[in-house]
C-alpha atoms as a PDB file:
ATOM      1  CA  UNK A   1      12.719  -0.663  -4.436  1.00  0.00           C
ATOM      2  CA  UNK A   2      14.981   2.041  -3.202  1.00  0.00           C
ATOM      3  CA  UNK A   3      14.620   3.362   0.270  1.00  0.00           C
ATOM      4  CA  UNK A   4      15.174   6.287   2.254  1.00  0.00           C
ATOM      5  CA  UNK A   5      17.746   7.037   5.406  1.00  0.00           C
ATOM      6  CA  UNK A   6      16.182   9.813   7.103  1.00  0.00           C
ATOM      7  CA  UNK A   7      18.346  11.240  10.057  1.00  0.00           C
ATOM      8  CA  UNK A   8      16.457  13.395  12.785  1.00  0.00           C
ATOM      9  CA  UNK A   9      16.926  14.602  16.073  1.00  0.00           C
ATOM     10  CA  UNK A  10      15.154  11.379  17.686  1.00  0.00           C
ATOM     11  CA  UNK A  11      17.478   8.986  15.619  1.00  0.00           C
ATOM     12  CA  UNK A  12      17.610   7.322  12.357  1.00  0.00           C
ATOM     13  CA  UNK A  13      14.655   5.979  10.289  1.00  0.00           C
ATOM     14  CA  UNK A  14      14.369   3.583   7.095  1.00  0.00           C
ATOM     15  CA  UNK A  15      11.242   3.352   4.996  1.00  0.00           C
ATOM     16  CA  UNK A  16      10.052   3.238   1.295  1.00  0.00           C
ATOM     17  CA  UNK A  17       8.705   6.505   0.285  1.00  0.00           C
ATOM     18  CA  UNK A  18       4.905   6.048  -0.280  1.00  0.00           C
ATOM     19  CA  UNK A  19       2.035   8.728  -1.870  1.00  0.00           C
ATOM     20  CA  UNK A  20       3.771  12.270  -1.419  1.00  0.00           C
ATOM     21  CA  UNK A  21       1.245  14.151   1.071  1.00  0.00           C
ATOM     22  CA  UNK A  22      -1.150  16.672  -0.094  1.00  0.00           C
ATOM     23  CA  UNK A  23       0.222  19.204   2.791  1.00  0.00           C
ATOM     24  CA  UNK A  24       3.653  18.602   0.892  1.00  0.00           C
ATOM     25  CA  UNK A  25       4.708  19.546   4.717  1.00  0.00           C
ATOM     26  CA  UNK A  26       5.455  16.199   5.503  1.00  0.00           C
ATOM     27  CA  UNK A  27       7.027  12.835   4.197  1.00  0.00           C
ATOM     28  CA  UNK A  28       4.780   9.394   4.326  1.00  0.00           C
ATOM     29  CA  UNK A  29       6.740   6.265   4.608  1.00  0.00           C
ATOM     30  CA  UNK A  30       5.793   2.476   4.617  1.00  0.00           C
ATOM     31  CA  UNK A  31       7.854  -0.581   6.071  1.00  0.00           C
ATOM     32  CA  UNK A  32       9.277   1.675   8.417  1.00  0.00           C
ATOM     33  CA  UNK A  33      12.519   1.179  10.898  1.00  0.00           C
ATOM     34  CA  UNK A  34      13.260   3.490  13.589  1.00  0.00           C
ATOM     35  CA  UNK A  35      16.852   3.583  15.329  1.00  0.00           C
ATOM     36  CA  UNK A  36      16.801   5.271  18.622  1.00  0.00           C
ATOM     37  CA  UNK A  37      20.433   5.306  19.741  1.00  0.00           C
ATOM     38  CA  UNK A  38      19.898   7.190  23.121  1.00  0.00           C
ATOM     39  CA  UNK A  39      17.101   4.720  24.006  1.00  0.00           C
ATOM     40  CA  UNK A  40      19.233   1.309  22.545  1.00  0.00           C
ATOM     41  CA  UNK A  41      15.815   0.780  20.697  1.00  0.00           C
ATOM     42  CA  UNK A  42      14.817  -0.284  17.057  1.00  0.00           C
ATOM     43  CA  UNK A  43      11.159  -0.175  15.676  1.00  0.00           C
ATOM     44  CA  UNK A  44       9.219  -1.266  13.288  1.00  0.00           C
ATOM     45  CA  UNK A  45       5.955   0.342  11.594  1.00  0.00           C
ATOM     46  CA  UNK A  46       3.967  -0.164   8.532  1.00  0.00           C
ATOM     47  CA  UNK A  47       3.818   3.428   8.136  1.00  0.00           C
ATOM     48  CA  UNK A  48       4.895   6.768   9.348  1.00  0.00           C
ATOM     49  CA  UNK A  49       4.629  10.290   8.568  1.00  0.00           C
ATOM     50  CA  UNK A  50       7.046  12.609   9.330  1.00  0.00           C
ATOM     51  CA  UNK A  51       7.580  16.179   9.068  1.00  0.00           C
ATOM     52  CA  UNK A  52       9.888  17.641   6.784  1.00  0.00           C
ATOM     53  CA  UNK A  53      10.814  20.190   8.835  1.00  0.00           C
ATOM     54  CA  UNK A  54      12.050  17.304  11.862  1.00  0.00           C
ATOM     55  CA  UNK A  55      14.731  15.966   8.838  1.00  0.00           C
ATOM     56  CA  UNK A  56      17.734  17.041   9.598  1.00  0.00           C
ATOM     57  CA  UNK A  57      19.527  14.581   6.928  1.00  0.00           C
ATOM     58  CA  UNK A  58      18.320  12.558   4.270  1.00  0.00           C
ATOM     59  CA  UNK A  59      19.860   9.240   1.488  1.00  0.00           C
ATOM     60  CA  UNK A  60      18.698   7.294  -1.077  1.00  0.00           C
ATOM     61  CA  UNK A  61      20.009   3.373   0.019  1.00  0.00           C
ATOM     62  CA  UNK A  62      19.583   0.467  -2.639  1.00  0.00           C
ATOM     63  CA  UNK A  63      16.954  -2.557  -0.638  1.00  0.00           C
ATOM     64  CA  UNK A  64      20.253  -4.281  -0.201  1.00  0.00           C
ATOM     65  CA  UNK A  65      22.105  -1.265   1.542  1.00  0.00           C
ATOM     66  CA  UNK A  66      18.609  -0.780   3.882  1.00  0.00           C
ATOM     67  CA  UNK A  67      18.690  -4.036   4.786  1.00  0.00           C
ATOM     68  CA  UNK A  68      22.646  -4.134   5.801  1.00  0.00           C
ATOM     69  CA  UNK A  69      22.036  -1.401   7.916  1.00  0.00           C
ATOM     70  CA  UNK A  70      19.207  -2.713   9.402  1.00  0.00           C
ATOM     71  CA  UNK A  71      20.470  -6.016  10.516  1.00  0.00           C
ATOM     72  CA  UNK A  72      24.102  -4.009  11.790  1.00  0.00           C
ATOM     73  CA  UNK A  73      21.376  -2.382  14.177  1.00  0.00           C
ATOM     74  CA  UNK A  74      20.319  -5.269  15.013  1.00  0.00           C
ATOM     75  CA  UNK A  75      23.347  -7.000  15.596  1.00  0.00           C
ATOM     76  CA  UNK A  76      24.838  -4.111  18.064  1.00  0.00           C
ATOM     77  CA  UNK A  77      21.543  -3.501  20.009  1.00  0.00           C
ATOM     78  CA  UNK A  78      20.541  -7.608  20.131  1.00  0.00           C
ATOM     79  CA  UNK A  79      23.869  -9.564  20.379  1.00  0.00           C
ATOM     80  CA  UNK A  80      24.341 -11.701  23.484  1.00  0.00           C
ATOM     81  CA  UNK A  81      27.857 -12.043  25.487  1.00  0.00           C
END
Protein backbone atom coordinates (compact mmCIF):
# COMPACT_ATOMS: atom_id res chain seq x y z
CA UNK A 1 0.00 0.00 0.00
CA UNK A 2 1.61 3.19 -1.08
CA UNK A 3 1.91 6.05 1.30
CA UNK A 4 2.13 9.62 1.43
CA UNK A 5 5.17 12.16 2.61
CA UNK A 6 3.43 15.21 3.42
CA UNK A 7 5.84 18.18 4.32
CA UNK A 8 4.29 21.20 6.37
CA UNK A 9 5.33 23.95 8.31
CA UNK A 10 5.16 21.83 11.72
CA UNK A 11 7.37 19.00 10.13
CA UNK A 12 7.02 15.93 8.16
CA UNK A 13 4.13 13.39 8.26
CA UNK A 14 3.64 9.69 6.82
CA UNK A 15 0.25 8.07 6.49
CA UNK A 16 -1.89 5.94 4.03
CA UNK A 17 -4.39 8.06 2.36
CA UNK A 18 -7.86 6.95 3.64
CA UNK A 19 -11.74 8.09 2.37
CA UNK A 20 -11.09 11.54 0.51
CA UNK A 21 -13.21 14.13 2.74
CA UNK A 22 -16.48 15.41 1.68
CA UNK A 23 -15.13 19.20 2.37
CA UNK A 24 -12.40 18.11 -0.29
CA UNK A 25 -10.60 20.98 1.97
CA UNK A 26 -8.69 18.62 3.73
CA UNK A 27 -6.64 15.26 3.49
CA UNK A 28 -7.61 12.14 5.98
CA UNK A 29 -4.82 9.84 6.75
CA UNK A 30 -4.54 6.50 8.77
CA UNK A 31 -1.33 4.87 10.42
CA UNK A 32 -0.02 8.16 10.77
CA UNK A 33 3.81 9.37 11.68
CA UNK A 34 4.59 12.80 12.56
CA UNK A 35 8.33 14.17 12.47
CA UNK A 36 8.76 17.29 14.43
CA UNK A 37 12.37 18.30 13.84
CA UNK A 38 12.32 21.57 15.98
CA UNK A 39 10.79 19.60 18.89
CA UNK A 40 13.31 16.19 18.31
CA UNK A 41 9.82 14.40 18.43
CA UNK A 42 8.15 11.52 16.35
CA UNK A 43 4.39 10.50 16.66
CA UNK A 44 2.25 8.13 15.99
CA UNK A 45 -1.69 8.26 15.25
CA UNK A 46 -4.25 6.04 13.80
CA UNK A 47 -5.58 8.88 12.00
CA UNK A 48 -5.24 12.47 11.11
CA UNK A 49 -6.76 15.05 9.08
CA UNK A 50 -5.04 17.69 7.72
CA UNK A 51 -5.70 20.66 5.76
CA UNK A 52 -4.72 21.00 2.36
CA UNK A 53 -4.03 24.33 2.54
CA UNK A 54 -1.15 23.55 5.73
CA UNK A 55 0.79 21.18 2.77
CA UNK A 56 3.42 22.82 1.71
CA UNK A 57 4.99 19.57 -0.12
CA UNK A 58 3.71 16.35 -0.91
CA UNK A 59 5.27 12.28 -2.35
CA UNK A 60 4.04 9.18 -3.12
CA UNK A 61 6.73 6.55 -1.08
CA UNK A 62 6.42 2.66 -1.81
CA UNK A 63 5.53 0.81 2.17
CA UNK A 64 9.17 -0.06 1.92
CA UNK A 65 10.46 3.61 1.29
CA UNK A 66 7.84 4.82 4.38
CA UNK A 67 9.15 2.51 6.48
CA UNK A 68 13.07 3.40 5.74
CA UNK A 69 12.33 6.74 6.52
CA UNK A 70 10.59 6.05 9.43
CA UNK A 71 13.06 3.95 11.23
CA UNK A 72 16.13 6.72 9.93
CA UNK A 73 13.88 9.02 12.27
CA UNK A 74 14.03 6.86 14.61
CA UNK A 75 17.46 6.03 14.60
CA UNK A 76 18.68 9.92 14.75
CA UNK A 77 16.09 11.06 17.39
CA UNK A 78 16.44 7.50 19.65
CA UNK A 79 20.12 6.34 19.35
CA UNK A 80 22.11 6.16 22.58
CA UNK A 81 25.99 7.29 22.92
Amino acid sequence: MNKLLLITAAGYIVGVRAIESEKNHSILLSDVYINNPSQRLIDHFESLEIAKEQIIGHKKLSTDDAQSLISRWEANYFTTS
